[in-house]
Protein backbone atom coordinates (compact mmCIF):
# COMPACT_ATOMS: atom_id res chain seq x y z
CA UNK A 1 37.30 91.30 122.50
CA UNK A 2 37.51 88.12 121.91
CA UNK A 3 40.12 87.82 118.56
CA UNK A 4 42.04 90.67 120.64
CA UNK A 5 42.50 87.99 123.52
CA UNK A 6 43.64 85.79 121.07
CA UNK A 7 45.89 87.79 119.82
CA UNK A 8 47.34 88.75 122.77
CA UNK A 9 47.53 84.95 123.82
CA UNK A 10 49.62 84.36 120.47
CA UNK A 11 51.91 86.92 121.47
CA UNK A 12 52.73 85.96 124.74
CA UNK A 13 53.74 82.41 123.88
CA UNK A 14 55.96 83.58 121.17
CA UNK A 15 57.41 86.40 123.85
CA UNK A 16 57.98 83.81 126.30
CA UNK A 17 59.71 81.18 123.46
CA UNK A 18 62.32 83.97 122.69
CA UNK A 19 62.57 84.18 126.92
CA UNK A 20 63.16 80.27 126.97
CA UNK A 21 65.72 80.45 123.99
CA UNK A 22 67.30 83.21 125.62
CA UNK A 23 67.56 81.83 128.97
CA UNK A 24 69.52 78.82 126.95
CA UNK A 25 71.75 80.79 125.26
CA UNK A 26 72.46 82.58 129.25
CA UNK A 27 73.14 79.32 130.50
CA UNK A 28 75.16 78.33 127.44
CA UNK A 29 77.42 80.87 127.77
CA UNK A 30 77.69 80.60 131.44
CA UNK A 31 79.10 77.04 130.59
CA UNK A 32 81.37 78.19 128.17
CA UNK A 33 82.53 80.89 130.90
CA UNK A 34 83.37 78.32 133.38
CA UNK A 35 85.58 76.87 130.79
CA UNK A 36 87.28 79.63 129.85
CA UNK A 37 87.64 80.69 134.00
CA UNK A 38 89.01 76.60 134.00
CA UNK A 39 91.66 76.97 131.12
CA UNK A 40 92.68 80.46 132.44
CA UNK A 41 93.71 79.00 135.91
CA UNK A 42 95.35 75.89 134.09
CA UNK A 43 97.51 78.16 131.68
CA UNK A 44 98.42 80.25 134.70
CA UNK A 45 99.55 77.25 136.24
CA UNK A 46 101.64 76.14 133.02
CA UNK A 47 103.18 79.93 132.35
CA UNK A 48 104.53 79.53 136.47
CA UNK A 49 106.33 75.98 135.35
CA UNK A 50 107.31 77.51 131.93
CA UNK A 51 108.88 80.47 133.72
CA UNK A 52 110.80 78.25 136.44
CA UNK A 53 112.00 75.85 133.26
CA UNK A 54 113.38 79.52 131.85
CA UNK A 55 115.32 80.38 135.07
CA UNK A 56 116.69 76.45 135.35
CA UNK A 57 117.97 76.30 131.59
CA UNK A 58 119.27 80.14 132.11
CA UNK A 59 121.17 79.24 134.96
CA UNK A 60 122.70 76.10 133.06
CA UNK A 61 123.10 77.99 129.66
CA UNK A 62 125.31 80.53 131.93
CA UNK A 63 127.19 77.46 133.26
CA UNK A 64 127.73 75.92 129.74
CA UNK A 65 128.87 79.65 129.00
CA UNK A 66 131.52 79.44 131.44
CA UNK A 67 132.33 76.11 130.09
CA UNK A 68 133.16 77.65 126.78
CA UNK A 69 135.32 80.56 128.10
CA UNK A 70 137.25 77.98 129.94
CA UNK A 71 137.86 75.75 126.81
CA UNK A 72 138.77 78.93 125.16
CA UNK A 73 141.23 80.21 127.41
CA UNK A 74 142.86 77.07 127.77
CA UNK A 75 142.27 75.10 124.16
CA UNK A 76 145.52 72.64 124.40
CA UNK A 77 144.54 71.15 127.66
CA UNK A 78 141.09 70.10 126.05
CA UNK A 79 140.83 66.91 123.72
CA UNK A 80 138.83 67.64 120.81
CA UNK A 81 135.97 65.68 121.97
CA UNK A 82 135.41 67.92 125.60
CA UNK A 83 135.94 70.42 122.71
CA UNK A 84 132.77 69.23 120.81
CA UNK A 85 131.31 68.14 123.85
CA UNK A 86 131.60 71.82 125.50
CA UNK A 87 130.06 73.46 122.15
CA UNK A 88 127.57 70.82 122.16
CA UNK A 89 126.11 71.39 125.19
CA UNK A 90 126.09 75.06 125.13
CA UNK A 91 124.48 74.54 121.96
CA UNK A 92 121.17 72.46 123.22
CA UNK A 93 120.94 74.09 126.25
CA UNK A 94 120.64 77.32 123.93
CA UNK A 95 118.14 75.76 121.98
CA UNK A 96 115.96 74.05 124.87
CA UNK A 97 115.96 77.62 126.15
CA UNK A 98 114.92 78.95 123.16
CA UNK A 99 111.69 76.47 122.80
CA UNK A 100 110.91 77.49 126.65
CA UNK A 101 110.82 81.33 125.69
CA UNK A 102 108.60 80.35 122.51
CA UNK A 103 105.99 78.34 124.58
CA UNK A 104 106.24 81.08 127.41
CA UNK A 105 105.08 83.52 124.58
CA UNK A 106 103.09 81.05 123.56
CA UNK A 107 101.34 80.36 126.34
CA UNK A 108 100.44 84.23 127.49
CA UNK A 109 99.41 84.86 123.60
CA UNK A 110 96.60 82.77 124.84
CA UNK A 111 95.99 83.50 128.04
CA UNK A 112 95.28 86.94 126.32
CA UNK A 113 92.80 85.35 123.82
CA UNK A 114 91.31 83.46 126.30
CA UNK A 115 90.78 86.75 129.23
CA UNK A 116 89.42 89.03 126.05
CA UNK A 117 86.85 85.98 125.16
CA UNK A 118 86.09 85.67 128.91
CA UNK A 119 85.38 89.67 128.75
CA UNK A 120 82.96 89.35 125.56
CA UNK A 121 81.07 86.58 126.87
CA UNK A 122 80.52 88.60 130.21
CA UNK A 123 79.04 90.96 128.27
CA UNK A 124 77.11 89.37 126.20
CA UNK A 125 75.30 87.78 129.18
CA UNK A 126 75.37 91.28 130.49
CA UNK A 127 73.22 92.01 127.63
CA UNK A 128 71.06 89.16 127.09
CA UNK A 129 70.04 89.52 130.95
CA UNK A 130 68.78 93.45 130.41
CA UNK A 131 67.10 92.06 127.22
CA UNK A 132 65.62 89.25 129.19
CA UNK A 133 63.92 91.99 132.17
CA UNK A 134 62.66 93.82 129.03
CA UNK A 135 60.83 90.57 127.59
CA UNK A 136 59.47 89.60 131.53
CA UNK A 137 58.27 93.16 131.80
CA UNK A 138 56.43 92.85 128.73
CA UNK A 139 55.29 89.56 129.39
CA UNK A 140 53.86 90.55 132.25
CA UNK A 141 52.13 93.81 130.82
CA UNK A 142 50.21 91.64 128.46
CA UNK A 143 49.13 89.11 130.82
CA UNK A 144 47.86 91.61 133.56
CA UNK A 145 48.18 95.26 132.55
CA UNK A 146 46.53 94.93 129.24
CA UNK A 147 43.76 92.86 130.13
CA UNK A 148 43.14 95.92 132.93
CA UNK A 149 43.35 98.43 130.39
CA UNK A 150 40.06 97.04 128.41
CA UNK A 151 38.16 97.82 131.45
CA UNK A 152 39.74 100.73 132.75
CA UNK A 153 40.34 103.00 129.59
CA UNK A 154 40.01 105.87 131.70
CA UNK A 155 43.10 105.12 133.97
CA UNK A 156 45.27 107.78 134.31
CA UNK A 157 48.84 108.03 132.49
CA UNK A 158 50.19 108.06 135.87
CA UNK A 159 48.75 104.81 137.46
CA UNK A 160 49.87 103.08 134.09
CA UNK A 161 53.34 104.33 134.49
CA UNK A 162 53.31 103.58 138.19
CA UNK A 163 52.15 99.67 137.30
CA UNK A 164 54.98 99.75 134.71
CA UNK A 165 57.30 100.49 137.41
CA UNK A 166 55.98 98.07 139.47
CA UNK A 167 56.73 95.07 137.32
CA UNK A 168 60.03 96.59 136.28
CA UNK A 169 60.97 97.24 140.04
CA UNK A 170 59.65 93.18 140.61
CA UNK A 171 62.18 91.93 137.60
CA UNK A 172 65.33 93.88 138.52
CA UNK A 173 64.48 92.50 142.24
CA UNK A 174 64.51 88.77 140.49
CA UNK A 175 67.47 90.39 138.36
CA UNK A 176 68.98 90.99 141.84
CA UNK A 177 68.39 88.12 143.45
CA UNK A 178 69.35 86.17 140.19
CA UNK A 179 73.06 87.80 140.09
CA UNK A 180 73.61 87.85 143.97
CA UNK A 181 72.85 83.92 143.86
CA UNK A 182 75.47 83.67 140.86
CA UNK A 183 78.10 85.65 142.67
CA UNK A 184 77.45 84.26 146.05
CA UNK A 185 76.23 80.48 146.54
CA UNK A 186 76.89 79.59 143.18
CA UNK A 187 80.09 80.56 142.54
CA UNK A 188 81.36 78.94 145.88
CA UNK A 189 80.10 75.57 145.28
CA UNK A 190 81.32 75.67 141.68
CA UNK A 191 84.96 76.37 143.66
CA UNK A 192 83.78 73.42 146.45
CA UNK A 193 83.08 71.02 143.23
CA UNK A 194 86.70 72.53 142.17
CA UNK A 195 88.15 72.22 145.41
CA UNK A 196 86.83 68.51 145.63
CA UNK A 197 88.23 67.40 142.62
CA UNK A 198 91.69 69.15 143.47
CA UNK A 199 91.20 67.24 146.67
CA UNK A 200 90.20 63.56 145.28
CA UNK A 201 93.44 64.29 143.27
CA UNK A 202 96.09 65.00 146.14
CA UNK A 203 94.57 61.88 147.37
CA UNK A 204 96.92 60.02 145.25
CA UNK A 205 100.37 62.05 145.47
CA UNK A 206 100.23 64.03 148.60
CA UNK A 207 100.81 63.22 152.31
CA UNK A 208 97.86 62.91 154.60
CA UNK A 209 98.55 66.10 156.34
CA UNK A 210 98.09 68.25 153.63
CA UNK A 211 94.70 66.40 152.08
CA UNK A 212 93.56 67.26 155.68
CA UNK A 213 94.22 70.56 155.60
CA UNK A 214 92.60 70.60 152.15
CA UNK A 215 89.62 68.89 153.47
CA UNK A 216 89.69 71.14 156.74
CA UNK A 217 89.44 74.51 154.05
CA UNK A 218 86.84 72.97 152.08
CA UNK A 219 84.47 72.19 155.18
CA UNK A 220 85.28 75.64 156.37
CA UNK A 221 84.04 76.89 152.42
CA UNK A 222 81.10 75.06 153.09
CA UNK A 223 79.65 76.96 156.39
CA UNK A 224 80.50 79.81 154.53
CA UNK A 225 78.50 79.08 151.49
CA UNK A 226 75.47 77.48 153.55
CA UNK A 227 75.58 81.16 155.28
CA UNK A 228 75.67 82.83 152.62
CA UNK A 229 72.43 80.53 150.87
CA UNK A 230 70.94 81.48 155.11
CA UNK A 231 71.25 85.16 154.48
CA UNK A 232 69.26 85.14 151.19
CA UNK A 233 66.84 83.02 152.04
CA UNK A 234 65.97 85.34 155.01
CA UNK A 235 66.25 88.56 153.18
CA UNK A 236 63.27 86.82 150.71
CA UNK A 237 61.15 86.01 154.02
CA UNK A 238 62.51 85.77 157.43
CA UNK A 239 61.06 82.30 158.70
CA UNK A 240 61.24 84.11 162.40
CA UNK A 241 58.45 86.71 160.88
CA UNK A 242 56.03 83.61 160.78
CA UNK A 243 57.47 81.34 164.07
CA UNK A 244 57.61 84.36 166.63
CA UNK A 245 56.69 88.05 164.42
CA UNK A 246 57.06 91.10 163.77
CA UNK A 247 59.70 92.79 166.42
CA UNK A 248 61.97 89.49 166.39
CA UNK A 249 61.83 89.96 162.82
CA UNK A 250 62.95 93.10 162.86
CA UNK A 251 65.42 93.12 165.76
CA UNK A 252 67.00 90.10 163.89
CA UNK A 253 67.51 91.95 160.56
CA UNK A 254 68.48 94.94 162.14
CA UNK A 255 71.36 92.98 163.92
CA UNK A 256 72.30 92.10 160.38
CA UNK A 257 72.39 95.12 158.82
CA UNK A 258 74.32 96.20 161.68
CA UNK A 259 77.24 93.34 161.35
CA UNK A 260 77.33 93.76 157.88
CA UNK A 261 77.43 97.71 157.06
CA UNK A 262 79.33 98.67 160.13
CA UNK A 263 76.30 101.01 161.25
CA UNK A 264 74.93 101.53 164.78
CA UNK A 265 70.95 99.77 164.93
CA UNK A 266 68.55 99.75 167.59
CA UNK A 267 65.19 98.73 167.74
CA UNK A 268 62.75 100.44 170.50
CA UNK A 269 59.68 98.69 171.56
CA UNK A 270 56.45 100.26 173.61
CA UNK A 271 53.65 99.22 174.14
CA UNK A 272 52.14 95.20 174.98
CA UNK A 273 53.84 93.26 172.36
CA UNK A 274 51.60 91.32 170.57
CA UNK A 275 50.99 89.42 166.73
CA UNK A 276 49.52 91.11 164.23
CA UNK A 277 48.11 89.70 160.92
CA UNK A 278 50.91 87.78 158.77
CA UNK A 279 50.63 90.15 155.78
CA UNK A 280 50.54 92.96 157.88
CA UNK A 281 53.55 92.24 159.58
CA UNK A 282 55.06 91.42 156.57
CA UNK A 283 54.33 94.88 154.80
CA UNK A 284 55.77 96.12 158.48
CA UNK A 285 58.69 94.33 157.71
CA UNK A 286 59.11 95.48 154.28
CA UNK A 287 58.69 99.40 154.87
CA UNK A 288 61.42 99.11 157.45
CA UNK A 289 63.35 97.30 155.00
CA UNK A 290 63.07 99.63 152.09
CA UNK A 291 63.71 102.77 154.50
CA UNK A 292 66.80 101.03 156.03
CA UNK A 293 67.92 100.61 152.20
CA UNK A 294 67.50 103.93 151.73
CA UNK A 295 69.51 105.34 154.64
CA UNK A 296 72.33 102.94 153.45
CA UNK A 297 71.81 103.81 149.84
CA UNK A 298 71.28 107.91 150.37
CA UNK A 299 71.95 108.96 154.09
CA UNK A 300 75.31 110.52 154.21
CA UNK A 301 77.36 110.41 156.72
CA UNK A 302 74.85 108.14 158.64
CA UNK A 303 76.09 106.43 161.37
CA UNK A 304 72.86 105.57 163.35
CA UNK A 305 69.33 103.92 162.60
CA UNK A 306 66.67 103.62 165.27
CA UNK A 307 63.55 101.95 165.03
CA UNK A 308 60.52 103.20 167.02
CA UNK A 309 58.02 100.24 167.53
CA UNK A 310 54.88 101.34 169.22
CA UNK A 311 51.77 98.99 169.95
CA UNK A 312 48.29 100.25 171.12
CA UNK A 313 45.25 101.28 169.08
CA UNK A 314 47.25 102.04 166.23
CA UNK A 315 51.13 100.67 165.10
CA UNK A 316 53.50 103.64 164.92
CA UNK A 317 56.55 102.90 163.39
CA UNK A 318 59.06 105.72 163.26
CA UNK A 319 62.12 104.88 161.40
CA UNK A 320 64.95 107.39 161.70
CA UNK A 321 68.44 107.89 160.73
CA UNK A 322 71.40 110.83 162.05
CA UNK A 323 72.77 111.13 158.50
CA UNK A 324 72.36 114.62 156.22
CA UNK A 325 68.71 114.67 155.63
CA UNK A 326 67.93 116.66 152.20
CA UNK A 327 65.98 119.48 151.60
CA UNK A 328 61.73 118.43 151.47
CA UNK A 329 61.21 121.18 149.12
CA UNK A 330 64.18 119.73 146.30
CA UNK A 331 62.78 115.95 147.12
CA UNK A 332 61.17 113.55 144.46
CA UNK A 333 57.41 113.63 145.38
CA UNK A 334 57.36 110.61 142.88
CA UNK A 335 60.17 108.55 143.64
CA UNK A 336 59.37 104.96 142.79
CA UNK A 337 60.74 103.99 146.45
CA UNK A 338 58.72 105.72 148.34
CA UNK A 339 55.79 105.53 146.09
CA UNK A 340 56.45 101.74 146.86
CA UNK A 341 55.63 102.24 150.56
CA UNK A 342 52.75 104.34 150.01
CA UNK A 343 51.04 101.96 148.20
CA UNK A 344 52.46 98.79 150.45
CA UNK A 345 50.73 100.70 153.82
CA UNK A 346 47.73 102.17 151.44
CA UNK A 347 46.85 98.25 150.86
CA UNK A 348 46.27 98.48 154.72
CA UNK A 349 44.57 101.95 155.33
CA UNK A 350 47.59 102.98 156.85
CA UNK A 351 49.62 106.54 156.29
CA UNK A 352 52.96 107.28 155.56
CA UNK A 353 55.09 110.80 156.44
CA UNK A 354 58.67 111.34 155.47
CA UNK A 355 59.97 114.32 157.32
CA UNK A 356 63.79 115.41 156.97
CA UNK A 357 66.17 118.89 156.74
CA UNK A 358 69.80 119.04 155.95
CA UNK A 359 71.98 118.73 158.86
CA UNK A 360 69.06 117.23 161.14
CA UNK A 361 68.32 113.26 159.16
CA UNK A 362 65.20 112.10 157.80
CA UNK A 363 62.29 110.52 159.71
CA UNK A 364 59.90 107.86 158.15
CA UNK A 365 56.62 107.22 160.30
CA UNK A 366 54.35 104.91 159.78
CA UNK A 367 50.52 104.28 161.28
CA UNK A 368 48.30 101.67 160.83
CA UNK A 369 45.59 101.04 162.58
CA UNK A 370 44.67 97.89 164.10
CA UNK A 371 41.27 95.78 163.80
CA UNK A 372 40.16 93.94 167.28
């Protein structure tokens, strides 16, 4: 047993290296992608003043044009210098316009090389991310599952493959959270560093009214990014589930989900309100969470989510929806979501019923009981 620990210690620290290096080479690229993103926006802004340098020479290569028809039509009254000064003219301004239409082409030639190396670092960190839940979830399958599985050789296929899910279902959570911090908070105060910058530079050139309106933007990007950074932080624990409970817990959320998803949300309390134990109310909080999920994920045509609170001997929770429903007898029995919940309110000696019919919604209740 012993050598096989070892082993297994060896190969964890060379799984997690190749995480490390691969978390590098993520955060590498990411770099290099905000470079690319940077040049992008700067050879947009240099095709716009190569475009408006076309239109000014066209419009004087048409004038220098007209300049030659005239000095055609009328040769004698021309000295031979406004002759040579005429062709001249027409003759640069051809050529100027000709170098603008070069670096025009120029310049979207590689704005195309630099959007197709944007796309192919995308997906490499695309890739290197799913390679990176694969290495986590066997990470942690040799630091926990394995050491289980010397002292439970009897488990059944099924637990294993449920405990598998588990720590696959934790990782593409962190995967989750991961890419919603990168697209939300992170992405607006790389654009408030940009903004800054753009800022600190009109500082210089441009009147007072417009830097305030700049700065006025950029402090409105702010409250939006802070409330964005708010709105994660609570969906990872709501800090009113430890100050005040359960029910303001859940009547907050459910406001939330409400705002944001355009859905109708009511919460329905009976019974003497009163706190429960902090991990029970937070695997409360979390069925409710994943069965709200679900009605946005899979109830059709839902419009409506109400929340049945009830306190007394036991909690009832009844969590119910007016969408489609679906047929019991077609449903996944092993679905990893609600699997999830059944093992969340087993941890508590609790029981959990889904009931639902086309047409008529689904139903989730919950009961726990409650120790004095």
């Amino acid at each position: 047993m012993d050598s096989i620990g070892t082993i297994l210690q060896s190969m964890v620290r060379t799984v997690e290296e190749s995480k490390k290096d691969l978390f590098q080479i993520q955060e590498d690229s990411q770099i290099q992608l905000e470079k690319i993103q940077q040049n992008l926006e700067q050879l947009q802004t240099e095709i716009e003043v190569a475009i408006q340098e076309q239109d000014r020479l066209y419009v004087l290569f048409k004038q220098a044009r007209l300049q030659l028809v005239e000095v055609s039509r009328s040769f004698q009254n021309f000295s031979e210098k406004e002759i040579e000064a005429a062709y001249n003219q027409a003759n640069e301004i051809q050529m100027q316009l000709f170098v603008a239409t070069e670096n025009e082409e120029h310049l979207k030639k590689r704005r195309t090389e630099l959007q197709e190396d944007f796309s192919r670092i995308e997906e490499m960190i695309e890739r290197s991310a799913k390679i990176s839940l694969k290495i986590s979830v066997i990470i942690d399958y040799l630091t926990n599952d394995v050491w289980q599985l010397k002292d439970e050789a009897e488990e059944s296929k099924k637990s294993r493959a449920f405990g598998i899910k588990m720590l696959e279902s934790q990782e593409e959570e962190r995967k989750r959270l991961s890419r919603e911090i990168h697209d939300g908070p992170a992405q607006m105060m790389a654009h408030l560093v940009a903004k800054s910058d753009l800022i600190e530079r009109m500082l210089l050139v441009r009147p007072k009214e417009e830097v305030g309106k700049e700065l006025r933007e950029l402090k409105k990007d702010v409250r939006s990014t802070l409330t964005e950074v708010r709105r994660i932080i609570y969906d990872l624990r709501p800090m009113v589930l430890d100050d005040l409970g359960i029910v303001p817990a859940l009547r907050k959320y459910l406001k939330n989900v409400s705002e944001k998803n355009e859905i109708k949300t009511e919460l329905r309390v009976q019974g003497h309100e009163m706190r429960l134990d902090s991990k029970l109310e937070a695997a409360i909080f979390r069925v409710v969470q994943e069965s709200v999920n679900n009605v946005l994920k899979h109830g059709k045509n839902a419009t409506q989510i109400i929340v049945n609170f009830s306190f007394g001997l036991k909690i009832n929770i009844q969590i119910k929806d007016n969408g489609l429903g679906f047929d019991m007898q077609e449903k996944k029995e092993n679905s990893f979501g609600i699997l999830g919940m059944k093992e969340r309110v087993s941890l508590f000696q609790g029981k959990l019923e889904i009931y639902s019919a086309l047409n008529s919604g689904t139903t989730v209740q919950v009961i726990f009981p409650v120790e004095k």
